[in-house]
PDB file of N, CA and C in Angstrom:
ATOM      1  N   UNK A   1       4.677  12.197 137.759  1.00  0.00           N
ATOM      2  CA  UNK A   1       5.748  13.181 137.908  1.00  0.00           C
ATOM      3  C   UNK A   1       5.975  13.952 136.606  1.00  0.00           C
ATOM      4  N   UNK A   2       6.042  13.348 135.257  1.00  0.00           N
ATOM      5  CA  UNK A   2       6.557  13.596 134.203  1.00  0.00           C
ATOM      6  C   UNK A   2       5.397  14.841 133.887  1.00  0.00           C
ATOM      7  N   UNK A   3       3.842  14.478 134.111  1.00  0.00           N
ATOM      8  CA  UNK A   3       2.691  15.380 134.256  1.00  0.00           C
ATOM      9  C   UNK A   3       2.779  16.685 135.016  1.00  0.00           C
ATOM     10  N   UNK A   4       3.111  16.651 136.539  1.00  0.00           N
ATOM     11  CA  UNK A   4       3.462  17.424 136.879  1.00  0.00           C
ATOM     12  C   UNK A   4       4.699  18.489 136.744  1.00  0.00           C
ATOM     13  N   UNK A   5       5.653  18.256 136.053  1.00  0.00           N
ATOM     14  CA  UNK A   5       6.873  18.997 135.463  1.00  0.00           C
ATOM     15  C   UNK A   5       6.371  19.615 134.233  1.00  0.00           C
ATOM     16  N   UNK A   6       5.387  19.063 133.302  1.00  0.00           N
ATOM     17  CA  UNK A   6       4.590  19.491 132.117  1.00  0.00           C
ATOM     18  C   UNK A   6       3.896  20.553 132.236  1.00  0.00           C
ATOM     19  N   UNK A   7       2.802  20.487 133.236  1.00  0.00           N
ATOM     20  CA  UNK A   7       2.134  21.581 133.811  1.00  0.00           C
ATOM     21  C   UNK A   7       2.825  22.760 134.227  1.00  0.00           C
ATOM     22  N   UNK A   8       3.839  22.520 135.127  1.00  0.00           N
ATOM     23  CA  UNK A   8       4.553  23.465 135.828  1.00  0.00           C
ATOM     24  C   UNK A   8       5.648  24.513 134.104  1.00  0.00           C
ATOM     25  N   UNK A   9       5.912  23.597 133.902  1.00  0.00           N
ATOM     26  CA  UNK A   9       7.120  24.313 132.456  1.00  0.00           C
ATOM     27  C   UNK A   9       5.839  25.015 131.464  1.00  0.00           C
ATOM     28  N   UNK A  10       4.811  24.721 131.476  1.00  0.00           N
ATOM     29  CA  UNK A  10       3.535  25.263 130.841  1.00  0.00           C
ATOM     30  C   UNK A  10       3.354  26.551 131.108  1.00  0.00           C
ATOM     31  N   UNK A  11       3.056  26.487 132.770  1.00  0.00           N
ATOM     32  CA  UNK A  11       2.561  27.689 133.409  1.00  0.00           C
ATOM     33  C   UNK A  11       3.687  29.016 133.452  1.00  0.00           C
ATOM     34  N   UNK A  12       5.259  28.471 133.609  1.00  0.00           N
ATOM     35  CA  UNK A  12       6.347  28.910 133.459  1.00  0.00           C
ATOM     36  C   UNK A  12       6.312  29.731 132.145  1.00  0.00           C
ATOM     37  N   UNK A  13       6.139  29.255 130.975  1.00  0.00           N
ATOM     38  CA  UNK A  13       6.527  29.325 129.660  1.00  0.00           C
ATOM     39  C   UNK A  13       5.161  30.804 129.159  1.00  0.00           C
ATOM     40  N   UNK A  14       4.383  30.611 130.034  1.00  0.00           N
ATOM     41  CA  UNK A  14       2.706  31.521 129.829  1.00  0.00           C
ATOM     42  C   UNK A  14       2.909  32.573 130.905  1.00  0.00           C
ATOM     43  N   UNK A  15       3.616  32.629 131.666  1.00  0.00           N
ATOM     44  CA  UNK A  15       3.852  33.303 132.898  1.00  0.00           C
ATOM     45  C   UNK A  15       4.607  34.631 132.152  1.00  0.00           C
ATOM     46  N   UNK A  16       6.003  33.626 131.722  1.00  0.00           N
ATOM     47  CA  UNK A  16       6.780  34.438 131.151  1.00  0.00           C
ATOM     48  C   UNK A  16       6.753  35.883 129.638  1.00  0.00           C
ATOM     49  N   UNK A  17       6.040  34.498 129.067  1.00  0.00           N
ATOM     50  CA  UNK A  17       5.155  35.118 127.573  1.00  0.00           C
ATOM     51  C   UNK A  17       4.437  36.407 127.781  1.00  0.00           C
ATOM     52  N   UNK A  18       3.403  36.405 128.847  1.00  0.00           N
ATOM     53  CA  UNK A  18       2.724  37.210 128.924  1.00  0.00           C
ATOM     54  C   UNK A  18       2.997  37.997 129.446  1.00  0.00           C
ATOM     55  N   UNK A  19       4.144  38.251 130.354  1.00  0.00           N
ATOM     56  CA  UNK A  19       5.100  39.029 131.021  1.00  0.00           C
ATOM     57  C   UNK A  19       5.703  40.179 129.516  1.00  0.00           C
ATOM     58  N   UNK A  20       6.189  39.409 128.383  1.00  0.00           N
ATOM     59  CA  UNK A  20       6.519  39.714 127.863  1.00  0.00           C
ATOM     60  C   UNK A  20       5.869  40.342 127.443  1.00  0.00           C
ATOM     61  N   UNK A  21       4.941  39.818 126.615  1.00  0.00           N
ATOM     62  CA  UNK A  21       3.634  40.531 125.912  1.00  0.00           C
ATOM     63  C   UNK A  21       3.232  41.962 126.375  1.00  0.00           C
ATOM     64  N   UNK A  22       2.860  42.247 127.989  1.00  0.00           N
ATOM     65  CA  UNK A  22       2.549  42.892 128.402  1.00  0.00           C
ATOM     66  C   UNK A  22       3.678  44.591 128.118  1.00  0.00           C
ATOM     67  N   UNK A  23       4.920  43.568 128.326  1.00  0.00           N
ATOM     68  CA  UNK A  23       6.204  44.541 128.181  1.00  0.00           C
ATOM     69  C   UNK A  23       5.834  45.132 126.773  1.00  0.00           C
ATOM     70  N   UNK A  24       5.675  44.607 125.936  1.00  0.00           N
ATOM     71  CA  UNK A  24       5.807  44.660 124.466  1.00  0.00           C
ATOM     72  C   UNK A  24       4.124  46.236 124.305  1.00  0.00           C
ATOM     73  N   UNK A  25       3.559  45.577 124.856  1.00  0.00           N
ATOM     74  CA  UNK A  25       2.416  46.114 124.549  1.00  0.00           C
ATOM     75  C   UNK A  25       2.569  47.201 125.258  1.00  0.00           C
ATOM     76  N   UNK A  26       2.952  47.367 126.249  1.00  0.00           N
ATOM     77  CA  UNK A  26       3.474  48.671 127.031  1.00  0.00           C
ATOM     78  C   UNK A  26       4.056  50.007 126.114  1.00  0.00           C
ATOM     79  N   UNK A  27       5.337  48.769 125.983  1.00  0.00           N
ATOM     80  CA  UNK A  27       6.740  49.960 124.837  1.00  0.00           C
ATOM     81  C   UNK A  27       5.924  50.393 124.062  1.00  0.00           C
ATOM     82  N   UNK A  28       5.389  49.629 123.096  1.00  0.00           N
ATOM     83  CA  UNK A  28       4.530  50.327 122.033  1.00  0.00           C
ATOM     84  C   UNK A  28       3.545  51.240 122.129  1.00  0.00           C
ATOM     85  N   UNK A  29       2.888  50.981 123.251  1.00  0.00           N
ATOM     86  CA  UNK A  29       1.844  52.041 123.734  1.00  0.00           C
ATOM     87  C   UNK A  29       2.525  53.631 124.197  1.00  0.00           C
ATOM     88  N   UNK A  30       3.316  53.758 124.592  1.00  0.00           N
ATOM     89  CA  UNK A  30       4.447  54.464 125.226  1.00  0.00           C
ATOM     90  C   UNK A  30       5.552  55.231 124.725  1.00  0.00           C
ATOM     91  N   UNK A  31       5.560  54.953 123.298  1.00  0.00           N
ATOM     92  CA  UNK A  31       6.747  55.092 122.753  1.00  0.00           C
ATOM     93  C   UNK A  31       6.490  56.777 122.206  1.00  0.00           C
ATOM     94  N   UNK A  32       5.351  57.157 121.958  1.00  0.00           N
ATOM     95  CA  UNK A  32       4.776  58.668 121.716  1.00  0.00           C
ATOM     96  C   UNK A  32       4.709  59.805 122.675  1.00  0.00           C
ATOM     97  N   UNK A  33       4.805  59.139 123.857  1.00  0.00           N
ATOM     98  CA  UNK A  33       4.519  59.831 125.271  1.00  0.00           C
ATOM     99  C   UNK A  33       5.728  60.265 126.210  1.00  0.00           C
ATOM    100  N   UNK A  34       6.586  59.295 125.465  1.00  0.00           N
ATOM    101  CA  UNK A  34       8.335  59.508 125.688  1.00  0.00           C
ATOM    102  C   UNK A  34       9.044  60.405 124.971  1.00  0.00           C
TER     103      UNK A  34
END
């Protein structure tokens, strides 16, 4: 169980990040065109 909550808060935590990232990398890309 403790494995499976690990994995899951992992995938959560990389899900999110890269969510972010993407945001981040966006604004910046974007910010000239605005």
């Amino acid at each position: 169980m403790d494995n499976l909550l690990y994995s899951l808060t992992v995938s959560i935590m990389a899900g999110v990040l890269s969510h972010y990232i993407c945001k981040w990398l966006d604004g910046n890309g974007n910010k000239d065109s605005n």
